[in-house]
PDB file of N, CA and C in Angstrom:
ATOM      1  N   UNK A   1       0.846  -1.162   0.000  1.00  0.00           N
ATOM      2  CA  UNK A   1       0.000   0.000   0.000  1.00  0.00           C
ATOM      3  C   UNK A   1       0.899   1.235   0.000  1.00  0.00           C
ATOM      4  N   UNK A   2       0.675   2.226  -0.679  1.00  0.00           N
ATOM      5  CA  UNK A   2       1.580   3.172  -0.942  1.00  0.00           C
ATOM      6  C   UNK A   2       0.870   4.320  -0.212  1.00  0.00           C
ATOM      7  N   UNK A   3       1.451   6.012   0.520  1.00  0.00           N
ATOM      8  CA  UNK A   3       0.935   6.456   1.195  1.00  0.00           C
ATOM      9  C   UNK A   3       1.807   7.783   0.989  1.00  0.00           C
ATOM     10  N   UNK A   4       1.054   9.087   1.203  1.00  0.00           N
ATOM     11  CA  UNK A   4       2.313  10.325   1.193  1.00  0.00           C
ATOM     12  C   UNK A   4       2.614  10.454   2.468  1.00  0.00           C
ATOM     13  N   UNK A   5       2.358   9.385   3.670  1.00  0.00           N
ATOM     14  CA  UNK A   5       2.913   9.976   4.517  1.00  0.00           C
ATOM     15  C   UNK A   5       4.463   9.526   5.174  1.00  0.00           C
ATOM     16  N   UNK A   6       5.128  10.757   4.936  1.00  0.00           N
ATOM     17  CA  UNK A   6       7.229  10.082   4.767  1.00  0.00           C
ATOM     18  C   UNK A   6       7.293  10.085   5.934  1.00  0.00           C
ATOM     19  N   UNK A   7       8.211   9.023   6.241  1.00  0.00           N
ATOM     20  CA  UNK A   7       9.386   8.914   7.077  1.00  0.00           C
ATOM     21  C   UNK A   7      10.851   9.257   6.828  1.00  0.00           C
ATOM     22  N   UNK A   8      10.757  10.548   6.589  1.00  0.00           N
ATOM     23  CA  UNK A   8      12.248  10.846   6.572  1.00  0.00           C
ATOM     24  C   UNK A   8      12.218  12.103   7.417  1.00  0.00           C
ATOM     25  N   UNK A   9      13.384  12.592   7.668  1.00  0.00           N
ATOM     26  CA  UNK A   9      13.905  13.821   8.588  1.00  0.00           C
ATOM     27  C   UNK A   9      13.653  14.830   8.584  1.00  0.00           C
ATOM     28  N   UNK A  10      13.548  15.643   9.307  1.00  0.00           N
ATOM     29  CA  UNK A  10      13.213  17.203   9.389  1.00  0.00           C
ATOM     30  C   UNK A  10      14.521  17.879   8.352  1.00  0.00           C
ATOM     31  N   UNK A  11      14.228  19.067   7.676  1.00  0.00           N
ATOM     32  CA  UNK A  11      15.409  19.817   6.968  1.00  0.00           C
ATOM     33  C   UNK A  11      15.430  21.018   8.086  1.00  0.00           C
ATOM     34  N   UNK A  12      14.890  21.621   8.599  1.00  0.00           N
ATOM     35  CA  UNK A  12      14.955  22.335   9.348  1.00  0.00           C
ATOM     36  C   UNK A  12      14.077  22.437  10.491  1.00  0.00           C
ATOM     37  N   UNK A  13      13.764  23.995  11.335  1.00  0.00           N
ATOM     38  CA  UNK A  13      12.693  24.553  11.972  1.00  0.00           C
ATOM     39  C   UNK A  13      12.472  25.624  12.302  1.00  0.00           C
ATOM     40  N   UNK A  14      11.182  25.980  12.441  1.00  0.00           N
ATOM     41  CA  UNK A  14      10.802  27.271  12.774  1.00  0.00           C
ATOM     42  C   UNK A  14      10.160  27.657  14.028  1.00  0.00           C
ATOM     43  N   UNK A  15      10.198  28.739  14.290  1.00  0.00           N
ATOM     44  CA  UNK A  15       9.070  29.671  15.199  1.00  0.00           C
ATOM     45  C   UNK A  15       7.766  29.463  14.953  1.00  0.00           C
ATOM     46  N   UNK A  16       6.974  29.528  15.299  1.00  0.00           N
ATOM     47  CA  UNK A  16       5.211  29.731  15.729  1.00  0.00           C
ATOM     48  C   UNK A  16       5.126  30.448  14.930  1.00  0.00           C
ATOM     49  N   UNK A  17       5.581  32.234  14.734  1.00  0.00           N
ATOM     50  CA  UNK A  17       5.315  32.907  14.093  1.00  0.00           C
ATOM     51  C   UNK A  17       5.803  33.145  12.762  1.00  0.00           C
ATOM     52  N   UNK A  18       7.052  32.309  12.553  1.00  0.00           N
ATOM     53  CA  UNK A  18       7.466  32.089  11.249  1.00  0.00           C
ATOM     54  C   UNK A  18       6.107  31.347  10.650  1.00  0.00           C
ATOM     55  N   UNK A  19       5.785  30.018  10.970  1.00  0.00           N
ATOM     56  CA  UNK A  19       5.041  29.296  10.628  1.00  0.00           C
ATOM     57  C   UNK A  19       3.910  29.949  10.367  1.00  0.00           C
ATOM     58  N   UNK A  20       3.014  30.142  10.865  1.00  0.00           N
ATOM     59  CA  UNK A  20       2.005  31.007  10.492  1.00  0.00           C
ATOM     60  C   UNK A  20       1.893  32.068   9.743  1.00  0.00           C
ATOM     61  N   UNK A  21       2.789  32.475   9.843  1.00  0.00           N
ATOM     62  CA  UNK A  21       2.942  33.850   8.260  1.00  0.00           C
ATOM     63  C   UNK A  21       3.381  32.944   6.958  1.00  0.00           C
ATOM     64  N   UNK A  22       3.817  32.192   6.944  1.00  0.00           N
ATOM     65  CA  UNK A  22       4.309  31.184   5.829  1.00  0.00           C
ATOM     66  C   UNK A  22       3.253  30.909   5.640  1.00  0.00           C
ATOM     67  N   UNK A  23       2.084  29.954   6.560  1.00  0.00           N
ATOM     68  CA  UNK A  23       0.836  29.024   6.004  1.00  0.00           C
ATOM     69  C   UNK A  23       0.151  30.111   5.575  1.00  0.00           C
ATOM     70  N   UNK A  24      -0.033  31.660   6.098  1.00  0.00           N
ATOM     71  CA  UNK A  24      -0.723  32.149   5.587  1.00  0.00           C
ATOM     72  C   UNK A  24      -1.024  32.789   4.728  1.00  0.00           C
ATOM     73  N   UNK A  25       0.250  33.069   4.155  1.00  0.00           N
ATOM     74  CA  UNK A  25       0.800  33.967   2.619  1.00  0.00           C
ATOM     75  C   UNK A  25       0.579  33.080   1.636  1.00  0.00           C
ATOM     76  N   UNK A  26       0.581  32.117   2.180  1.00  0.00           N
ATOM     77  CA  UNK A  26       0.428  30.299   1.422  1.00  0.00           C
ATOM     78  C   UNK A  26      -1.421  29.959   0.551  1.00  0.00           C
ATOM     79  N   UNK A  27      -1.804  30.132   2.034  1.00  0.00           N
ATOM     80  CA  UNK A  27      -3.645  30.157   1.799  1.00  0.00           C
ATOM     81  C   UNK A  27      -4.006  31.448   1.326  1.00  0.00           C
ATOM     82  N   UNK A  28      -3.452  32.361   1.475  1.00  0.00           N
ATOM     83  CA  UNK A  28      -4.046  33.553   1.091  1.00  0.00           C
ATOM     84  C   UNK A  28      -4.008  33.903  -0.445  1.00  0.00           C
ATOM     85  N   UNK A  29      -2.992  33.583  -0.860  1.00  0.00           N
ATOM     86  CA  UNK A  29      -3.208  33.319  -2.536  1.00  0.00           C
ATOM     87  C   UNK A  29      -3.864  32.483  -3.412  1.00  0.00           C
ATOM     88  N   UNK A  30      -4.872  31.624  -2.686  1.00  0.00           N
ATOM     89  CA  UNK A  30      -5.208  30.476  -2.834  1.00  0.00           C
ATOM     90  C   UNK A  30      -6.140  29.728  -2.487  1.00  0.00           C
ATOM     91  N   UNK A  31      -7.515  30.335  -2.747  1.00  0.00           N
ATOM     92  CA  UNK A  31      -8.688  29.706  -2.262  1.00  0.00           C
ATOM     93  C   UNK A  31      -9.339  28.424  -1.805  1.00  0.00           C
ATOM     94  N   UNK A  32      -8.846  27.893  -2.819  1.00  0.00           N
ATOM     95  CA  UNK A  32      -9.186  26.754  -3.373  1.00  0.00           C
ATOM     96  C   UNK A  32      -8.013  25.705  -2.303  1.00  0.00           C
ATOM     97  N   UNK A  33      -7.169  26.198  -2.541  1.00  0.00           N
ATOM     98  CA  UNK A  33      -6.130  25.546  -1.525  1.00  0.00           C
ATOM     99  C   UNK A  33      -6.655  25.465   0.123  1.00  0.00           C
ATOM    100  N   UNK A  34      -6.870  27.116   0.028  1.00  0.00           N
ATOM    101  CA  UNK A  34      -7.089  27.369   2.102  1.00  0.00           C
ATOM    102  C   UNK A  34      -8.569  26.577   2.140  1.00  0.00           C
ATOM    103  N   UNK A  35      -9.551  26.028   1.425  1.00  0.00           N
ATOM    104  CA  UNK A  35     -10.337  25.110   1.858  1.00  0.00           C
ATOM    105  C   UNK A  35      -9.963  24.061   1.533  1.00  0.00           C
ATOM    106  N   UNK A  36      -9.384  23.058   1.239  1.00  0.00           N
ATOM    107  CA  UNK A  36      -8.647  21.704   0.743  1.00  0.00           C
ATOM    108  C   UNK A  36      -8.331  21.688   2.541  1.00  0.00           C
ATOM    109  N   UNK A  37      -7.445  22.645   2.482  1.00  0.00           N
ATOM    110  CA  UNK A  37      -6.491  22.238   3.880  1.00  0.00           C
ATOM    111  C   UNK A  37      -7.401  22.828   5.372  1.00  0.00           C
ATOM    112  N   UNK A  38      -8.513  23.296   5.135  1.00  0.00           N
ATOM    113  CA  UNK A  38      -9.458  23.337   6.428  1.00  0.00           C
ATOM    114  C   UNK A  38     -10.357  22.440   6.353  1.00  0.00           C
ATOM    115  N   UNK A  39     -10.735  21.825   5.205  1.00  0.00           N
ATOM    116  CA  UNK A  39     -11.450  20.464   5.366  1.00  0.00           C
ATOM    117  C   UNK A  39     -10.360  19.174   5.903  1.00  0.00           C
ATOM    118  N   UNK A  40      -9.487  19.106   5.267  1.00  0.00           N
ATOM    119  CA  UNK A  40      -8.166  18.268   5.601  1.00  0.00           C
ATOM    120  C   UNK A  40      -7.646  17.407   6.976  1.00  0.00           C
ATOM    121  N   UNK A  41      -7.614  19.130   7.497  1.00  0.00           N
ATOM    122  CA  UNK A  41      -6.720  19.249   8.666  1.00  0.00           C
ATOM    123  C   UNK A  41      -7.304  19.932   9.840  1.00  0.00           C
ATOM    124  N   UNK A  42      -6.887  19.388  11.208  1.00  0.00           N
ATOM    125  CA  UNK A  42      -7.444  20.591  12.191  1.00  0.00           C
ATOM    126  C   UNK A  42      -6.791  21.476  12.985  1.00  0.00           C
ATOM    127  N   UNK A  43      -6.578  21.869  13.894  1.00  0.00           N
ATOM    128  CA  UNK A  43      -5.541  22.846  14.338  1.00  0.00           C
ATOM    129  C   UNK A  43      -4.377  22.069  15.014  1.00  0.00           C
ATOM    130  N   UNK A  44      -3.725  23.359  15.219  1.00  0.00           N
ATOM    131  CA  UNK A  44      -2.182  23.112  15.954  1.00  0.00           C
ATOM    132  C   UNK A  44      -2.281  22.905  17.345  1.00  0.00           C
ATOM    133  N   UNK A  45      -1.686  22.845  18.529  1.00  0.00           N
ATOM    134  CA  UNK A  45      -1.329  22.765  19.566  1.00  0.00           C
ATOM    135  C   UNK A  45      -0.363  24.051  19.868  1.00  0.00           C
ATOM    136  N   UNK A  46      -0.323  24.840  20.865  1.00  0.00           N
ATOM    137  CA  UNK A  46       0.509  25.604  21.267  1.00  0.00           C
ATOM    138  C   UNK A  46       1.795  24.888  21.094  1.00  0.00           C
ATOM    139  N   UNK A  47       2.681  25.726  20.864  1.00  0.00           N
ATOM    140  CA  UNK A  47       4.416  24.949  20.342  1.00  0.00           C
ATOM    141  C   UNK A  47       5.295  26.150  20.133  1.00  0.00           C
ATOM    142  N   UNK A  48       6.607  26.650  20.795  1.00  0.00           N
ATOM    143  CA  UNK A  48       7.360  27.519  20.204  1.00  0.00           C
ATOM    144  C   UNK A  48       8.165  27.330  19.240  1.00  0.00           C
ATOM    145  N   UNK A  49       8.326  26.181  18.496  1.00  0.00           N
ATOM    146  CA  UNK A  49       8.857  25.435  17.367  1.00  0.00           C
ATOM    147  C   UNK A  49       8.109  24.312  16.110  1.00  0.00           C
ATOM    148  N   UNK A  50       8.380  24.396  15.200  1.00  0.00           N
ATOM    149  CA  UNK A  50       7.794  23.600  14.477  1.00  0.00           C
ATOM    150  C   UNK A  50       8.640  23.176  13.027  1.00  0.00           C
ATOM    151  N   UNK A  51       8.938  21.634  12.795  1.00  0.00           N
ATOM    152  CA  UNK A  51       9.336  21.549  12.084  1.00  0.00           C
ATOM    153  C   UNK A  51       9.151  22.008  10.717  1.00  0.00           C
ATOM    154  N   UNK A  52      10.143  21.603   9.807  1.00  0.00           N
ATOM    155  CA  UNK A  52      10.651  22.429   8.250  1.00  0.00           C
ATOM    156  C   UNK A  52      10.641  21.135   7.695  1.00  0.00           C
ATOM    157  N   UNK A  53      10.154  20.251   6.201  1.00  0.00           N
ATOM    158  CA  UNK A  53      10.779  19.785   5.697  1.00  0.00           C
ATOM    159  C   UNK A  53      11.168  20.358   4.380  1.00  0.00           C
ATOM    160  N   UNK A  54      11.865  19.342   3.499  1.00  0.00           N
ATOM    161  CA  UNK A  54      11.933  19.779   1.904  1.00  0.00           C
ATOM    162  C   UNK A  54      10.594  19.397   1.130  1.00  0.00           C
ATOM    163  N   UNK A  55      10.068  20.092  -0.145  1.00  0.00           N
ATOM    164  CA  UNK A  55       9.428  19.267  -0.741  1.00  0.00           C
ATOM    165  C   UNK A  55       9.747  18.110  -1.840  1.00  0.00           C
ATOM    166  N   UNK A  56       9.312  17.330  -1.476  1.00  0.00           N
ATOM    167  CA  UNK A  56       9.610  15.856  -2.022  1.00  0.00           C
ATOM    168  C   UNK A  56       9.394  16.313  -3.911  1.00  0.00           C
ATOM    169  N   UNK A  57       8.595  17.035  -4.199  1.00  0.00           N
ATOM    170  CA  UNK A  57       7.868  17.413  -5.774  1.00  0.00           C
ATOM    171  C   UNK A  57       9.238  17.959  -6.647  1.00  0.00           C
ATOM    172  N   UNK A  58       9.238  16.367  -7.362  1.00  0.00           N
ATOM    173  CA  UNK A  58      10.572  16.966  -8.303  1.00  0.00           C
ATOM    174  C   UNK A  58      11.652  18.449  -8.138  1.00  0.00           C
ATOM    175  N   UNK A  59      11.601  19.303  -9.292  1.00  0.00           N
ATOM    176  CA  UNK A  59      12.448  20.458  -8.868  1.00  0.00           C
ATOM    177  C   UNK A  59      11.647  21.449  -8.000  1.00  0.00           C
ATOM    178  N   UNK A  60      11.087  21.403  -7.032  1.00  0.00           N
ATOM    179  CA  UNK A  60      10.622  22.264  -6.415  1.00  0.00           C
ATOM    180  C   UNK A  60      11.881  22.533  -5.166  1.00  0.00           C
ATOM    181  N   UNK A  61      11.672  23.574  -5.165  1.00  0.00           N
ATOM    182  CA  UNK A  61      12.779  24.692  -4.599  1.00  0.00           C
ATOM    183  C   UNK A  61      12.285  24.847  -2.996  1.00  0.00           C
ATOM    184  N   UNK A  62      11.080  24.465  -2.646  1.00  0.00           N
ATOM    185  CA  UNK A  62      10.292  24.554  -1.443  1.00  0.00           C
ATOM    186  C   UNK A  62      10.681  23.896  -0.025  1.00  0.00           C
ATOM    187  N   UNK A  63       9.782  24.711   0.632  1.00  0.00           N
ATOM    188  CA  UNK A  63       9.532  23.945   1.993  1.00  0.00           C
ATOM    189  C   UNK A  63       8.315  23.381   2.183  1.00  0.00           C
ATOM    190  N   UNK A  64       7.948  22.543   3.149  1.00  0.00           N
ATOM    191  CA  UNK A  64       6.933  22.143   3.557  1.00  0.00           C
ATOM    192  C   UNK A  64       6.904  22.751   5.068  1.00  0.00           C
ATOM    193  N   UNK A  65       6.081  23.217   5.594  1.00  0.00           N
ATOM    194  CA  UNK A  65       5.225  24.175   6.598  1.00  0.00           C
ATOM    195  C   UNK A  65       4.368  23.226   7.427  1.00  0.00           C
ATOM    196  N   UNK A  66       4.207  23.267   8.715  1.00  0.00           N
ATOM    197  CA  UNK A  66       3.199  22.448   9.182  1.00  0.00           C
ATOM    198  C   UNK A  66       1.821  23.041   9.207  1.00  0.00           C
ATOM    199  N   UNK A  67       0.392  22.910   8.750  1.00  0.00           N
ATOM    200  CA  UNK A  67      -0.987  23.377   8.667  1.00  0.00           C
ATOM    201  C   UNK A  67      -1.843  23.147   9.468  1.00  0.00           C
ATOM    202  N   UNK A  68      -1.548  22.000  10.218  1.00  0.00           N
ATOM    203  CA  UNK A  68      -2.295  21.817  10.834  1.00  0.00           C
ATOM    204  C   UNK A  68      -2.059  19.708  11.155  1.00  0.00           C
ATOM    205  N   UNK A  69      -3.526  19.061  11.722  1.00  0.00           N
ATOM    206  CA  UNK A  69      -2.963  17.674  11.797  1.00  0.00           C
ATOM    207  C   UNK A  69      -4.163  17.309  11.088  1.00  0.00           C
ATOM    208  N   UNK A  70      -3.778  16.228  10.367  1.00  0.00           N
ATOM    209  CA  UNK A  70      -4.719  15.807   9.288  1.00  0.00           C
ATOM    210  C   UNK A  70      -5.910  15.184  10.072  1.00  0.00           C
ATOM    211  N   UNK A  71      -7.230  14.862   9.674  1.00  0.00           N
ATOM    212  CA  UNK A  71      -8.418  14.348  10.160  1.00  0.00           C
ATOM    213  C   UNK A  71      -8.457  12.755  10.353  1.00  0.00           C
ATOM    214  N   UNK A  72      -7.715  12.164   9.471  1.00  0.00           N
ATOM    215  CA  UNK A  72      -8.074  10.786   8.874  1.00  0.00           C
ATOM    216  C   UNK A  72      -6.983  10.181   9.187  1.00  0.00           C
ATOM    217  N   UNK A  73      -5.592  10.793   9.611  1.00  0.00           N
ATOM    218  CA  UNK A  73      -4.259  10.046   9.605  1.00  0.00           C
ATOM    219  C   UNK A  73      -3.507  10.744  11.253  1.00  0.00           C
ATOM    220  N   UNK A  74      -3.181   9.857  11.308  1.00  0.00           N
ATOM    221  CA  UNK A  74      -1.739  10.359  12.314  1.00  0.00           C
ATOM    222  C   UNK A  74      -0.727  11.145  12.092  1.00  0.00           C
ATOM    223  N   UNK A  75      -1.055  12.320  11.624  1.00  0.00           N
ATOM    224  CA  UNK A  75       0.431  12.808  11.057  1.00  0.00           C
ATOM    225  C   UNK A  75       0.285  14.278  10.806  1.00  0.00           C
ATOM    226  N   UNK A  76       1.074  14.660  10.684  1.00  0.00           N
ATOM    227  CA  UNK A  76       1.029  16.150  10.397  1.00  0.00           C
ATOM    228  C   UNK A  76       1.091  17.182   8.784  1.00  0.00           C
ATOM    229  N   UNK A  77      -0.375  17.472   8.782  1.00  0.00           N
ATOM    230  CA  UNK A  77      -0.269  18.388   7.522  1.00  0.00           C
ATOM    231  C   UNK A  77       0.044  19.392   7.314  1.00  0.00           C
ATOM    232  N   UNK A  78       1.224  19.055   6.251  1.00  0.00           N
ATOM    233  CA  UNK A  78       2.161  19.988   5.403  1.00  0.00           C
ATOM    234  C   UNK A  78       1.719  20.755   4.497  1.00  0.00           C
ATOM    235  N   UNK A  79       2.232  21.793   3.986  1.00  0.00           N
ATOM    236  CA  UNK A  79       1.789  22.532   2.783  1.00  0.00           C
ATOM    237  C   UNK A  79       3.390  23.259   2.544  1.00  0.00           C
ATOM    238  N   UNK A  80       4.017  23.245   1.252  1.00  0.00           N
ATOM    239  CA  UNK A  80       4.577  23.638   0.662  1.00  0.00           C
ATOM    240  C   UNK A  80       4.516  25.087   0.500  1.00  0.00           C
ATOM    241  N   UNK A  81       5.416  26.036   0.484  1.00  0.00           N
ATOM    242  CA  UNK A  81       5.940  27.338   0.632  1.00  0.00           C
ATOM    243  C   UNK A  81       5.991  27.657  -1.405  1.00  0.00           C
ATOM    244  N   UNK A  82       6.667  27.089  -2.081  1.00  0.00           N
ATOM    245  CA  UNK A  82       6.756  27.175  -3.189  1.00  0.00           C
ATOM    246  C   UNK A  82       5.394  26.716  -4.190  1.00  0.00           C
ATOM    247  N   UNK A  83       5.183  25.156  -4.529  1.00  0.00           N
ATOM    248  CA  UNK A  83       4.401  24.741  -5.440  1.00  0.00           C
ATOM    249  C   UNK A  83       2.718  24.677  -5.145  1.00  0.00           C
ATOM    250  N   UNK A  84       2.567  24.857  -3.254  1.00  0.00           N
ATOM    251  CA  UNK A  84       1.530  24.528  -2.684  1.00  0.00           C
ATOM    252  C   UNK A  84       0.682  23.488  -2.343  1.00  0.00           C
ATOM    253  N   UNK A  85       1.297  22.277  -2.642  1.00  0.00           N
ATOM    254  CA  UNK A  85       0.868  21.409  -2.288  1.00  0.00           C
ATOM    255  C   UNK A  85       0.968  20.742  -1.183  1.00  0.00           C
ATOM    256  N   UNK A  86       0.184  19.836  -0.818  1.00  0.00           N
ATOM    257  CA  UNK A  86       0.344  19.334   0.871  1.00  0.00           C
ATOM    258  C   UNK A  86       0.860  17.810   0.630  1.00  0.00           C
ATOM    259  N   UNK A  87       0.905  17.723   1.839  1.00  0.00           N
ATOM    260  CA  UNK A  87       2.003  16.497   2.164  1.00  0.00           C
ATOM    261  C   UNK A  87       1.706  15.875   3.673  1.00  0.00           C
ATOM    262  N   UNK A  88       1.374  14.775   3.711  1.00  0.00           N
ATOM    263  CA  UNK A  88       1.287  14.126   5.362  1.00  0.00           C
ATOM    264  C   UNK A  88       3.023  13.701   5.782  1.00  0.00           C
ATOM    265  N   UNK A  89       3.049  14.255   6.844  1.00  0.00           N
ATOM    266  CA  UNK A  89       4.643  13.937   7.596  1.00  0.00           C
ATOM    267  C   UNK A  89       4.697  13.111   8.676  1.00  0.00           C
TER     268      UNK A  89
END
């Protein structure tokens, strides 16, 4: 069974408030996106850190951002800084 959700390593991390200006410059261009990922996903937990990964999407130049935690899975939903797409971590 094949699944997007990776097991591989953090590339970096951020602040609370990094994070949230990222997801939101993210959804804000992007309608269609910022409901995908509020049906998706539900909120965060208070945290002064939050991981960074890369995006896995061929040449994409991106990060992945944490959005929130997915509904249906154990894991944490990502959304990409560059191409916009999400990703379970």
């Amino acid at each position: 069974m094949s699944s997007n959700i990776a097991q591989n390593y953090p590339y970096s991390s951020e602040s609370e408030t990094e994070r949230a200006a990222t997801v939101g410059r993210v959804l804000a261009g992007n309608e269609s996106l910022a409901g995908t990922v509020k049906v998706e996903s539900i909120g965060l937990p208070d945290e002064d850190r939050w991981w960074v990964w890369k995006c896995p999407t061929g040449d994409c130049p991106g990060l992945l951002h944490a959005a929130g935690f997915a509904v249906n899975a154990h894991a944490v939903y990502t959304l990409c800084d560059s191409c916009g797409r999400t990703y379970l971590r």
